[in-house]
PDB file of N, CA and C in Angstrom:
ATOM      1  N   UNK A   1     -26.685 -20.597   3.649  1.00  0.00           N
ATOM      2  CA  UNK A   1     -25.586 -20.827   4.556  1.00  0.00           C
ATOM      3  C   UNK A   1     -24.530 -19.742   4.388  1.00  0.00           C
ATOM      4  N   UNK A   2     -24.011 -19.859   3.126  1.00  0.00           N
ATOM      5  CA  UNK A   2     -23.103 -18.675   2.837  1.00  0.00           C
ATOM      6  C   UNK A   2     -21.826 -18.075   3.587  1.00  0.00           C
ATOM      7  N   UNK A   3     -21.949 -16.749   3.950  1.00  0.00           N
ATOM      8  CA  UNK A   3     -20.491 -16.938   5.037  1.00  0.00           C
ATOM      9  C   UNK A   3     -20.429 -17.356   5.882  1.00  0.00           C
ATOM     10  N   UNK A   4     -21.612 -17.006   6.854  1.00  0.00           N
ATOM     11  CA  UNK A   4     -21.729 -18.246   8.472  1.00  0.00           C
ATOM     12  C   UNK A   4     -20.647 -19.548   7.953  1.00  0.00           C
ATOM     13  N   UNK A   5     -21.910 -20.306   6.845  1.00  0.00           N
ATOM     14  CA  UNK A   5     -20.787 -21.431   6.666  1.00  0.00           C
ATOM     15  C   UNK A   5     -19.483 -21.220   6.594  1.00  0.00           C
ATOM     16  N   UNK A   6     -19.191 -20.561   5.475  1.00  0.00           N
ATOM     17  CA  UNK A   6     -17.693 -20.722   5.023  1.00  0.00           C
ATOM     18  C   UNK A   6     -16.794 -20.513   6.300  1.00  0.00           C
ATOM     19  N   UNK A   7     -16.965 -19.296   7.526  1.00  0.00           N
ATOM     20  CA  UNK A   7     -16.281 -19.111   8.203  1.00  0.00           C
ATOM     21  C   UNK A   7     -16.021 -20.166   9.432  1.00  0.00           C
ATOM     22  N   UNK A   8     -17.609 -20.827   9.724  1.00  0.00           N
ATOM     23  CA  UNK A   8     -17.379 -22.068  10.379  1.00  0.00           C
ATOM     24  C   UNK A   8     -17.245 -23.368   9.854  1.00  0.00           C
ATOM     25  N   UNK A   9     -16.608 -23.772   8.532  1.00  0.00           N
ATOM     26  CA  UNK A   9     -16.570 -24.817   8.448  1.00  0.00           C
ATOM     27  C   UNK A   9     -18.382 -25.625   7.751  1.00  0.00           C
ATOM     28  N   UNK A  10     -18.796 -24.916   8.204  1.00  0.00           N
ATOM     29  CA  UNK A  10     -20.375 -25.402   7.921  1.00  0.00           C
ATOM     30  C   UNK A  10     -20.925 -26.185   6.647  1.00  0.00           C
ATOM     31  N   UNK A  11     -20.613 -27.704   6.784  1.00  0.00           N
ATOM     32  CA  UNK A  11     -21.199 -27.814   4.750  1.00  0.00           C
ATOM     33  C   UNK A  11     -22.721 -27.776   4.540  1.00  0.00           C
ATOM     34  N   UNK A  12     -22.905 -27.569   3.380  1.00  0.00           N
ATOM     35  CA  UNK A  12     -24.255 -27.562   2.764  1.00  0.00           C
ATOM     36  C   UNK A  12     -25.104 -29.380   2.422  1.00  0.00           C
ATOM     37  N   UNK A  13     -24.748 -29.661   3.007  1.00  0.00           N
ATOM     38  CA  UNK A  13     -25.164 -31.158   3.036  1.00  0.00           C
ATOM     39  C   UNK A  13     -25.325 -31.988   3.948  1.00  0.00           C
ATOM     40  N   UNK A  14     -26.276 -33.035   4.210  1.00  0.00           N
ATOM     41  CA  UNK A  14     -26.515 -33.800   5.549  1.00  0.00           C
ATOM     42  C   UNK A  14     -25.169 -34.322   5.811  1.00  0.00           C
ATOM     43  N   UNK A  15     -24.827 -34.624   7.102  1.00  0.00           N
ATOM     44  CA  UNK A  15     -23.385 -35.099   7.490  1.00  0.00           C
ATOM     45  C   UNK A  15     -23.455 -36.653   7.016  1.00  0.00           C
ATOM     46  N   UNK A  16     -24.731 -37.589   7.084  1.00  0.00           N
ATOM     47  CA  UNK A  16     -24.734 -38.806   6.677  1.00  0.00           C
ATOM     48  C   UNK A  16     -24.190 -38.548   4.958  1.00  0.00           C
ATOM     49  N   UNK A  17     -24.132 -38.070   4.235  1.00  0.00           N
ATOM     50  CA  UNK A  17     -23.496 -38.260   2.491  1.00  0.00           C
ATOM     51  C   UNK A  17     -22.416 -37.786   2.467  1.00  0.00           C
ATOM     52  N   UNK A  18     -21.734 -37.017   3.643  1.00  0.00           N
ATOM     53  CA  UNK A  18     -20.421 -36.553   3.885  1.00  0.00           C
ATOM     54  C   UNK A  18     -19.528 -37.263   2.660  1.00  0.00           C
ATOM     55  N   UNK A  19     -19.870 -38.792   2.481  1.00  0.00           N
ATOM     56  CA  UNK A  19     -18.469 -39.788   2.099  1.00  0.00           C
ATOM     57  C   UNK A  19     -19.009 -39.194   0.793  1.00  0.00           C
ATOM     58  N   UNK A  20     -20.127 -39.761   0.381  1.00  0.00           N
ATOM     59  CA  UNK A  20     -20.347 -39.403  -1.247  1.00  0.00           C
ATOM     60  C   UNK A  20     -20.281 -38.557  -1.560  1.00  0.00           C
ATOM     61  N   UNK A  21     -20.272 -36.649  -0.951  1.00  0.00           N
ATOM     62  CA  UNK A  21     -20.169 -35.817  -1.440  1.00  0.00           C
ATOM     63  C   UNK A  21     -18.649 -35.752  -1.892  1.00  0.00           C
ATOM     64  N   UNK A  22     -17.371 -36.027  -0.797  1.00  0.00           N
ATOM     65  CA  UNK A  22     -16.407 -35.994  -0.968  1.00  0.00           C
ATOM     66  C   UNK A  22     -15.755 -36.913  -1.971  1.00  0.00           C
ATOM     67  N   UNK A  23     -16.604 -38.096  -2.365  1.00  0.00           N
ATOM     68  CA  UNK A  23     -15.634 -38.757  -3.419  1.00  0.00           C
ATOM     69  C   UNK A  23     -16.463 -38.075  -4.687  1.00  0.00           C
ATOM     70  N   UNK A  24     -17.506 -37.574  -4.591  1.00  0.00           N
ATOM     71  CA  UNK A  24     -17.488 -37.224  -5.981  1.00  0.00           C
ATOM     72  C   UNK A  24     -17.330 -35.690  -6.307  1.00  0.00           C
ATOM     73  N   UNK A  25     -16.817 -35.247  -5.392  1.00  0.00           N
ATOM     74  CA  UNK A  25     -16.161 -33.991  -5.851  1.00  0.00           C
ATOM     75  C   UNK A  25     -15.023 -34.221  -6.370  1.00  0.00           C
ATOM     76  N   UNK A  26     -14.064 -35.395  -5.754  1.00  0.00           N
ATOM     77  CA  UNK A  26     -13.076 -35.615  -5.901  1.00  0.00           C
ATOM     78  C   UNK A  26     -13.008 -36.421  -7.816  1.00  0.00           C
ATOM     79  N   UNK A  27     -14.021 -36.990  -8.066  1.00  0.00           N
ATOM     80  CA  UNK A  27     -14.216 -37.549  -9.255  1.00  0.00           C
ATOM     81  C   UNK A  27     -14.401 -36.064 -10.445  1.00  0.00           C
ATOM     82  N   UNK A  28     -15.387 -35.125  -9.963  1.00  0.00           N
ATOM     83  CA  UNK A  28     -15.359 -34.346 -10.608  1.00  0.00           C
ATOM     84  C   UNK A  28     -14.593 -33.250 -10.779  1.00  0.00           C
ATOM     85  N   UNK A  29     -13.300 -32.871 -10.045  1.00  0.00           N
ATOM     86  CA  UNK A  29     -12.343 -32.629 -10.084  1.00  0.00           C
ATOM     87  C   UNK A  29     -11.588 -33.284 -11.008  1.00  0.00           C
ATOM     88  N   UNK A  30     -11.111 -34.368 -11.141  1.00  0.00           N
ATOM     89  CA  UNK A  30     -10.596 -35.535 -11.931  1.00  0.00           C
ATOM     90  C   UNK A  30     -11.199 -35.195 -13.540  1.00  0.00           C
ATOM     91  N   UNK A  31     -12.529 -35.621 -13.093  1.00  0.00           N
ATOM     92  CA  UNK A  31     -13.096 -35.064 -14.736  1.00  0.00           C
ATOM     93  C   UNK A  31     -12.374 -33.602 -15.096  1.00  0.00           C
ATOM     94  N   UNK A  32     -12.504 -32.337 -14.526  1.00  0.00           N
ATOM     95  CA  UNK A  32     -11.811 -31.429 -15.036  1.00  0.00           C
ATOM     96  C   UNK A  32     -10.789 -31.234 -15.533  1.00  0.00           C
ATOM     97  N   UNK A  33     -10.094 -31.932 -14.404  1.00  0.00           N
ATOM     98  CA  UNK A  33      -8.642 -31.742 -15.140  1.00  0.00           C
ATOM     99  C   UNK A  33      -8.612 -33.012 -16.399  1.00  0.00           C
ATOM    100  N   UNK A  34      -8.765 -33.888 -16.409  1.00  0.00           N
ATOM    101  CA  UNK A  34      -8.295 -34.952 -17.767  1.00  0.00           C
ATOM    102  C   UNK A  34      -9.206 -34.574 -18.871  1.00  0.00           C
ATOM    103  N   UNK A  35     -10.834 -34.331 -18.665  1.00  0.00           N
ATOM    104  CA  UNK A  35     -11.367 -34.127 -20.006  1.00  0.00           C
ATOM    105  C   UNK A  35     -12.152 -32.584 -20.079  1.00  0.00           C
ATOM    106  N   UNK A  36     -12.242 -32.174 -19.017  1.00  0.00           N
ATOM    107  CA  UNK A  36     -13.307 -30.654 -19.000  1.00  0.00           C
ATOM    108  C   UNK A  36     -14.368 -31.142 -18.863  1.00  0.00           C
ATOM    109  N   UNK A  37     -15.278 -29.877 -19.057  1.00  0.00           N
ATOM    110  CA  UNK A  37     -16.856 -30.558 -18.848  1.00  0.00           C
ATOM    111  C   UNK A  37     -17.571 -30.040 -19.939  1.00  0.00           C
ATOM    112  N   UNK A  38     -16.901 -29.625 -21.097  1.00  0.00           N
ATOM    113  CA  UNK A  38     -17.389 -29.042 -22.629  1.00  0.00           C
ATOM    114  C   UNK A  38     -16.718 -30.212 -23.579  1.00  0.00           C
ATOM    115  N   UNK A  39     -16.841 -29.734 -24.587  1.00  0.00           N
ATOM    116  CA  UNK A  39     -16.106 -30.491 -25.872  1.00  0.00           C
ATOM    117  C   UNK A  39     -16.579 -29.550 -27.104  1.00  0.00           C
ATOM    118  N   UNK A  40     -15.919 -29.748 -28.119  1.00  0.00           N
ATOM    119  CA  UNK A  40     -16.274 -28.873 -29.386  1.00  0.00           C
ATOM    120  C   UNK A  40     -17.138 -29.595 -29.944  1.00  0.00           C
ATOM    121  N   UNK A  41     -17.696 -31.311 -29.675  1.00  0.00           N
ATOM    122  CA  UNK A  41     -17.950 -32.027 -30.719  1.00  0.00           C
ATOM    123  C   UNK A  41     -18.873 -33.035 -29.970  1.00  0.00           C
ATOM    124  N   UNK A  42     -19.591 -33.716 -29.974  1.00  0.00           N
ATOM    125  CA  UNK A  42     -20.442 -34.272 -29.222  1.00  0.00           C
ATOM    126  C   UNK A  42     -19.480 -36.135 -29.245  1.00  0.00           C
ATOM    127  N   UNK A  43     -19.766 -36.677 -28.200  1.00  0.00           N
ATOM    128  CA  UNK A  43     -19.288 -38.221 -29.084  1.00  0.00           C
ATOM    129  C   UNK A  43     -18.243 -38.317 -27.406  1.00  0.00           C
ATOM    130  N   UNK A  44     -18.959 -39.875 -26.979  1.00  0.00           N
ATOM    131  CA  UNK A  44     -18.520 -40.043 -25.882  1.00  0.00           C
ATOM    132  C   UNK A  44     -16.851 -39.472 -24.948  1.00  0.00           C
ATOM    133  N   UNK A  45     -16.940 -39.313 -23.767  1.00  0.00           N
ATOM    134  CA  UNK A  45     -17.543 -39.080 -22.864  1.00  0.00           C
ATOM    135  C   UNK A  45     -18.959 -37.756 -22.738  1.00  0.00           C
ATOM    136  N   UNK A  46     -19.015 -37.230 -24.042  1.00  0.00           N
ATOM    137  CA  UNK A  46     -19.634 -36.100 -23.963  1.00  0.00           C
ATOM    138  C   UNK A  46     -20.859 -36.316 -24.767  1.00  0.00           C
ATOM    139  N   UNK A  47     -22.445 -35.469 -24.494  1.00  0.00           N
ATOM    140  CA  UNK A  47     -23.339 -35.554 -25.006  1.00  0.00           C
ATOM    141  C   UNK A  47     -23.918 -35.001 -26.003  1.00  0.00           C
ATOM    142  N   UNK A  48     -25.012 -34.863 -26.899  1.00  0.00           N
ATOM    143  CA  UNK A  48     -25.226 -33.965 -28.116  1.00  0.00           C
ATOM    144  C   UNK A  48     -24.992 -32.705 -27.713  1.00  0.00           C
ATOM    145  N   UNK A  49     -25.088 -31.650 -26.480  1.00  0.00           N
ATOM    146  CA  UNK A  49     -25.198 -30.641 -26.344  1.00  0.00           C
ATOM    147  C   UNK A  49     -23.594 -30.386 -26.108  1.00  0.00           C
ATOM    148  N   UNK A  50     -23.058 -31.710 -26.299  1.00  0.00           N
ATOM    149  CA  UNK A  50     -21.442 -31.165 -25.717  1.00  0.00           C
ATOM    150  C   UNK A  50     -20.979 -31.399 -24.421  1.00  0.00           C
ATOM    151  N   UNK A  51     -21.196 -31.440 -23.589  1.00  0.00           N
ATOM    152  CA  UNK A  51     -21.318 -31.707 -22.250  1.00  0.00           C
ATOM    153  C   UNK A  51     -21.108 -32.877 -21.655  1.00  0.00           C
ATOM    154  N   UNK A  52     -19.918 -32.667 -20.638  1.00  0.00           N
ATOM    155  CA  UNK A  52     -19.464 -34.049 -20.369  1.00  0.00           C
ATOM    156  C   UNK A  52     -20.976 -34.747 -19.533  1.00  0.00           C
ATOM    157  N   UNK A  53     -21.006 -36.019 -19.567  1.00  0.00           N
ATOM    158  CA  UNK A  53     -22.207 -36.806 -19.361  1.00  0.00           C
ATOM    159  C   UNK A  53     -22.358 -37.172 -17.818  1.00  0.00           C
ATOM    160  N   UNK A  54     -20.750 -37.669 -17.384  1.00  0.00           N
ATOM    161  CA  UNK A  54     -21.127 -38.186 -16.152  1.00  0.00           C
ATOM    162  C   UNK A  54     -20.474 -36.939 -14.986  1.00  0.00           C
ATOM    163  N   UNK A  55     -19.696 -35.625 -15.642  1.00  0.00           N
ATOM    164  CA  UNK A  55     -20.195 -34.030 -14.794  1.00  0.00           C
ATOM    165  C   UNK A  55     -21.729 -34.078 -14.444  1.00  0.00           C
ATOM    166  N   UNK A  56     -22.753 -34.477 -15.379  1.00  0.00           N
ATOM    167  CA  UNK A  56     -24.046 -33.976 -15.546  1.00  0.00           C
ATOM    168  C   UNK A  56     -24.360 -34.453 -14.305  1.00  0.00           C
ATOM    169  N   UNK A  57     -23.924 -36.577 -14.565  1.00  0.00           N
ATOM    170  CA  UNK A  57     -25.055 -36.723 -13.834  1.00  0.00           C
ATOM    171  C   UNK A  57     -24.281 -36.592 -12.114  1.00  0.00           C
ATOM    172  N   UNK A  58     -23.094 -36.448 -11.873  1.00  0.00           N
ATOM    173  CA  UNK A  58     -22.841 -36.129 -10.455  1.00  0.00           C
ATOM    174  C   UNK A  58     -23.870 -35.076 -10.069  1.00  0.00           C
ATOM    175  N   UNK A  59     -23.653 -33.595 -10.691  1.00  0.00           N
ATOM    176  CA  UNK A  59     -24.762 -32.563 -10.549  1.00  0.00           C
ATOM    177  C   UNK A  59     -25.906 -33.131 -10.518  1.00  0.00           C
ATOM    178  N   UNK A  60     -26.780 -34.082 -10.786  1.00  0.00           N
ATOM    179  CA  UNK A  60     -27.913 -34.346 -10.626  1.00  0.00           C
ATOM    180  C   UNK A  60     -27.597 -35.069  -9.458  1.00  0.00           C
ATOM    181  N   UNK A  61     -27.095 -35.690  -8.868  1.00  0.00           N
ATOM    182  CA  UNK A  61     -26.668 -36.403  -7.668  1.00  0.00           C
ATOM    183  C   UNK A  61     -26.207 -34.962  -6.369  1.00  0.00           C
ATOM    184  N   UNK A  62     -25.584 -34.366  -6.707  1.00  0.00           N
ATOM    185  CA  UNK A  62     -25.531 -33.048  -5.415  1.00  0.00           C
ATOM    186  C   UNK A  62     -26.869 -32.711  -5.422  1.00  0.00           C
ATOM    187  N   UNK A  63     -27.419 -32.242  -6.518  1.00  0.00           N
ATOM    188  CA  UNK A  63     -28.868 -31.827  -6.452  1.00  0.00           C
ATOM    189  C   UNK A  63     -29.861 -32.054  -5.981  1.00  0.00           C
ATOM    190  N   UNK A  64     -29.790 -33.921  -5.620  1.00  0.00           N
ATOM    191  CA  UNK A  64     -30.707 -34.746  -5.013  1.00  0.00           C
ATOM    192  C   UNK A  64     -30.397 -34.340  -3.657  1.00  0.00           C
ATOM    193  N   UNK A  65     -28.780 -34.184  -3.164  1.00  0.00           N
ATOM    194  CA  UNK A  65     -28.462 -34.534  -2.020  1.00  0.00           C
ATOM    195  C   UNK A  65     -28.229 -33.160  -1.302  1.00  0.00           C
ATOM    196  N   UNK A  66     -28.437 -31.819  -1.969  1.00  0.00           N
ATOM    197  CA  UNK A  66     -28.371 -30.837  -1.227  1.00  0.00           C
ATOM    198  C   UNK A  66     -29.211 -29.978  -1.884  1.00  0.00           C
ATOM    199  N   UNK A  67     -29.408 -30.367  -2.873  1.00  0.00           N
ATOM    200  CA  UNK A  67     -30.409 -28.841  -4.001  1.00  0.00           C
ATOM    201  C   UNK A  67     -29.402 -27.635  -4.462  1.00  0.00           C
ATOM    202  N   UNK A  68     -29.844 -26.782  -4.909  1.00  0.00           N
ATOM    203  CA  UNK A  68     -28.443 -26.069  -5.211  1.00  0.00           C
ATOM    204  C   UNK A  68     -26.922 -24.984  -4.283  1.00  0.00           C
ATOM    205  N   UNK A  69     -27.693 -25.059  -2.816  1.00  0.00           N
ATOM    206  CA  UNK A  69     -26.513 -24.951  -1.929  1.00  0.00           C
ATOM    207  C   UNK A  69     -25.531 -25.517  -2.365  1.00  0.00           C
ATOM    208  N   UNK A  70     -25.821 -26.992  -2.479  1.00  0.00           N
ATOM    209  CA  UNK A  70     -24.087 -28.332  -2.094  1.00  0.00           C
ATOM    210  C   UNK A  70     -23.808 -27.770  -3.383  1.00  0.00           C
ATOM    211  N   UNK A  71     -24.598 -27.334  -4.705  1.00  0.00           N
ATOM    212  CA  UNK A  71     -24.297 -27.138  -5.944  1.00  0.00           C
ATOM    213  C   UNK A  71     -23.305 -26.413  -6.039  1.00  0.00           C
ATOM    214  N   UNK A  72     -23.807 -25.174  -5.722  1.00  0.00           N
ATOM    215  CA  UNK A  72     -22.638 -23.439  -5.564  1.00  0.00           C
ATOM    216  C   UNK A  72     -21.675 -24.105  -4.583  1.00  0.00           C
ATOM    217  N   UNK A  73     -21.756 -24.883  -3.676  1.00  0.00           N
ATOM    218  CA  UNK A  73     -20.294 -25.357  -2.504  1.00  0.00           C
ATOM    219  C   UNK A  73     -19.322 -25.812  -3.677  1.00  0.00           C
ATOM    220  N   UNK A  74     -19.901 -26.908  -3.947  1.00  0.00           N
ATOM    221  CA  UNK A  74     -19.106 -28.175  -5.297  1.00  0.00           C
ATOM    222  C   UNK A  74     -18.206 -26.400  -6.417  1.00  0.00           C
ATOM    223  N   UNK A  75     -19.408 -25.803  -6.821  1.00  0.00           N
ATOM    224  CA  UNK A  75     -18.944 -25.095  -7.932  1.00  0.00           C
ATOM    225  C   UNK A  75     -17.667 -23.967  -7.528  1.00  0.00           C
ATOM    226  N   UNK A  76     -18.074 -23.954  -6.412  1.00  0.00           N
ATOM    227  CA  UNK A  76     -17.035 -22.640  -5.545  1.00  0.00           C
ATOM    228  C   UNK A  76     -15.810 -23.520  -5.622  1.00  0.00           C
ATOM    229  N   UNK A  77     -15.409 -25.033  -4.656  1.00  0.00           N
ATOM    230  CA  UNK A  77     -14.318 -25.953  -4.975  1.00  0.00           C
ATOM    231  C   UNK A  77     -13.655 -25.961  -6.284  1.00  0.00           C
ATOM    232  N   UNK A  78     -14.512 -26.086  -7.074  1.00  0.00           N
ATOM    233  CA  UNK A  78     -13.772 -26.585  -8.728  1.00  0.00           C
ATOM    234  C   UNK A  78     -13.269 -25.214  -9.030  1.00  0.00           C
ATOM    235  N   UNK A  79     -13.701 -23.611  -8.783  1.00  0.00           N
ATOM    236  CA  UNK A  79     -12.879 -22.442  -9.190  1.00  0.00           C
ATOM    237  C   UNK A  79     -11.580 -22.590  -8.392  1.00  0.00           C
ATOM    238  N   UNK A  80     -11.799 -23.064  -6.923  1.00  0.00           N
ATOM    239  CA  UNK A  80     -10.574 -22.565  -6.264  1.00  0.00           C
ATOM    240  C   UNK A  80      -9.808 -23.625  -6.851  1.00  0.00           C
ATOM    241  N   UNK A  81      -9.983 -25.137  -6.822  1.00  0.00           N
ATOM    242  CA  UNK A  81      -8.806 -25.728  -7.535  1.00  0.00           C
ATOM    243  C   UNK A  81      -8.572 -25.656  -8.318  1.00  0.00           C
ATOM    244  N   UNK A  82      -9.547 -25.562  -9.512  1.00  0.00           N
ATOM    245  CA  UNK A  82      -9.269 -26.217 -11.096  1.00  0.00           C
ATOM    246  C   UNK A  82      -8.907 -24.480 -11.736  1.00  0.00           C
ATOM    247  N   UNK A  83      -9.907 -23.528 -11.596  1.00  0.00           N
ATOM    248  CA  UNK A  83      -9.478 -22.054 -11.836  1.00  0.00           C
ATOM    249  C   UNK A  83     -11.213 -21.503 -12.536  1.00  0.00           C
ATOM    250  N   UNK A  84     -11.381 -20.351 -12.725  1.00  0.00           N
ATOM    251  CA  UNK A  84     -12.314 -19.808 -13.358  1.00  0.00           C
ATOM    252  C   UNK A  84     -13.109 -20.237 -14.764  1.00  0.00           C
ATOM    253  N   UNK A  85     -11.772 -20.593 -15.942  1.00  0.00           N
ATOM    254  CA  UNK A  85     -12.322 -20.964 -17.026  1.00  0.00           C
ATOM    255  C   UNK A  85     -12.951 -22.334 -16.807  1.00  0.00           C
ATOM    256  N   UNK A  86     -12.376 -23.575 -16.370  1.00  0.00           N
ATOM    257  CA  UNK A  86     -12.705 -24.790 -16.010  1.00  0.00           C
ATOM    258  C   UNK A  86     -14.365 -24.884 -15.248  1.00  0.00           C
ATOM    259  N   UNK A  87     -13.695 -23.699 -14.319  1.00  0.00           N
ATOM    260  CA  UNK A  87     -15.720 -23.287 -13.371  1.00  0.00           C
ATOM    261  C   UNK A  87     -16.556 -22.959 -14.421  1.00  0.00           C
ATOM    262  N   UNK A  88     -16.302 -22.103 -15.181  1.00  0.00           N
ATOM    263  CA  UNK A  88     -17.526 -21.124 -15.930  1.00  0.00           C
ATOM    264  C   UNK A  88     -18.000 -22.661 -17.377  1.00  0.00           C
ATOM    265  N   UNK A  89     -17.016 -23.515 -17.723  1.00  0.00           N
ATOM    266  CA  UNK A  89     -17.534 -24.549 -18.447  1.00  0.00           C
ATOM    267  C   UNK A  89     -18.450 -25.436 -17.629  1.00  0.00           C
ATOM    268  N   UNK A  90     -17.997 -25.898 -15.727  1.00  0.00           N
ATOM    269  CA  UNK A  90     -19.042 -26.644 -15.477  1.00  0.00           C
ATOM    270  C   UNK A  90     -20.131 -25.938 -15.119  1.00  0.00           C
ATOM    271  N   UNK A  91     -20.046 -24.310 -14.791  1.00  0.00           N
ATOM    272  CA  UNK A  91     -21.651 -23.608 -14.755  1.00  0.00           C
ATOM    273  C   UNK A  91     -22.592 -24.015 -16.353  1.00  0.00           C
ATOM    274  N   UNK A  92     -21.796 -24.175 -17.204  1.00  0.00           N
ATOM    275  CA  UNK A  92     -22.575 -24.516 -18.422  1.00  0.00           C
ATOM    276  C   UNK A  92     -22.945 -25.876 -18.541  1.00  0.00           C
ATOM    277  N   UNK A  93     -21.952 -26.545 -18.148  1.00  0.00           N
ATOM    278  CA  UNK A  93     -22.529 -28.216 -18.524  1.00  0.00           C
ATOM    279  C   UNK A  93     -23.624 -28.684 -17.455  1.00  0.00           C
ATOM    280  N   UNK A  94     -23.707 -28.013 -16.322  1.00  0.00           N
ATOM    281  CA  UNK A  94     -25.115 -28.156 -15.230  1.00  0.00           C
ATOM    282  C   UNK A  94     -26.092 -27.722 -15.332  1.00  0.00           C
ATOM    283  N   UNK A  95     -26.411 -26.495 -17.001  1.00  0.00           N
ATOM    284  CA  UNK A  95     -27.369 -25.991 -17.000  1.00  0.00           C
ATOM    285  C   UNK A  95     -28.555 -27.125 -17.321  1.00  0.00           C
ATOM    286  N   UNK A  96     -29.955 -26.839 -16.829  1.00  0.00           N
ATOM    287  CA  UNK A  96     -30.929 -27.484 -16.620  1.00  0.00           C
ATOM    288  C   UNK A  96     -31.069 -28.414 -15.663  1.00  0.00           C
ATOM    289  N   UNK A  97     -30.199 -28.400 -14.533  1.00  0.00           N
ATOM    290  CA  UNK A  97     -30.171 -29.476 -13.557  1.00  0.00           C
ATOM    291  C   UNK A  97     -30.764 -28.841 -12.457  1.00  0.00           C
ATOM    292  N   UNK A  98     -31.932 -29.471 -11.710  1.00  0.00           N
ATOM    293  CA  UNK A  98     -32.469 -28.695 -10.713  1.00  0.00           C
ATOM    294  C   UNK A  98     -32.942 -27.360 -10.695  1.00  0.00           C
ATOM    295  N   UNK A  99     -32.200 -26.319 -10.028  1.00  0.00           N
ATOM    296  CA  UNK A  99     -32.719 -24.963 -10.105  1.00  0.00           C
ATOM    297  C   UNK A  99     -31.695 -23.947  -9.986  1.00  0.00           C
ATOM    298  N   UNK A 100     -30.051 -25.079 -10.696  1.00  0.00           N
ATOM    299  CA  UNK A 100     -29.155 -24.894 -11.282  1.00  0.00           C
ATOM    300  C   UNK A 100     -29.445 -23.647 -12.828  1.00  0.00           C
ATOM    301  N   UNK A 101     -28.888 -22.240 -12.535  1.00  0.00           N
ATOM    302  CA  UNK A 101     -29.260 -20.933 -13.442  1.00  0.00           C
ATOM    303  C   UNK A 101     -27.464 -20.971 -13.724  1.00  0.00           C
ATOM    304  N   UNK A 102     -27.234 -20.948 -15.023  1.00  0.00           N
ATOM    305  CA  UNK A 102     -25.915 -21.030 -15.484  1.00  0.00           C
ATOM    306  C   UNK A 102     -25.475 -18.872 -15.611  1.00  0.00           C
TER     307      UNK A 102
END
């Protein structure tokens, strides 16, 4: 999709999940800002690898619902709001999801 999209508005996702894409961007936004999507230390909300758990499983949920288009859409959102460092932690906490390449 790429710029076509971006310039028309165009999302990467069926218009029927419209609602669910938008509340859980909006959740995973939320996750960023209150806990990140890393940790130094494993031990709930976060998993042995460190990694917040329920970042993961939204990403496995875009993944179902767009494959990694809606992925890079979602990931492009969280730089422009949250900022670069916040992005480059959830490119890490999605690694192995789909055909999600950190």
């Amino acid at each position: 999709m790429g710029i076509f999209a971006d310039l028309f508005g165009q999302k990467p996702y069926p218009r029927h999940a419209s609602d669910e894409v938008e509340r859980l961007l909006t959740e995973l936004l939320r996750i960023g800002k209150t806990d990140d999507f890393l940790s130094e230390r494993p031990g709930s909300p976060f998993n042995m690898q460190c990694r917040h758990v329920r970042a993961r499983q939204i990403g496995q949920r875009f993944h179902e619902v767009g494959g990694l288009p809606l992925m890079l859409y979602v990931a492009k959102q969280v730089r422009k709001k949250l900022g670069k460092d916040i992005h480059s932690h959830l490119e890490y906490a999605w690694t192995d999801i789909g055909d999600w390449v950190e």
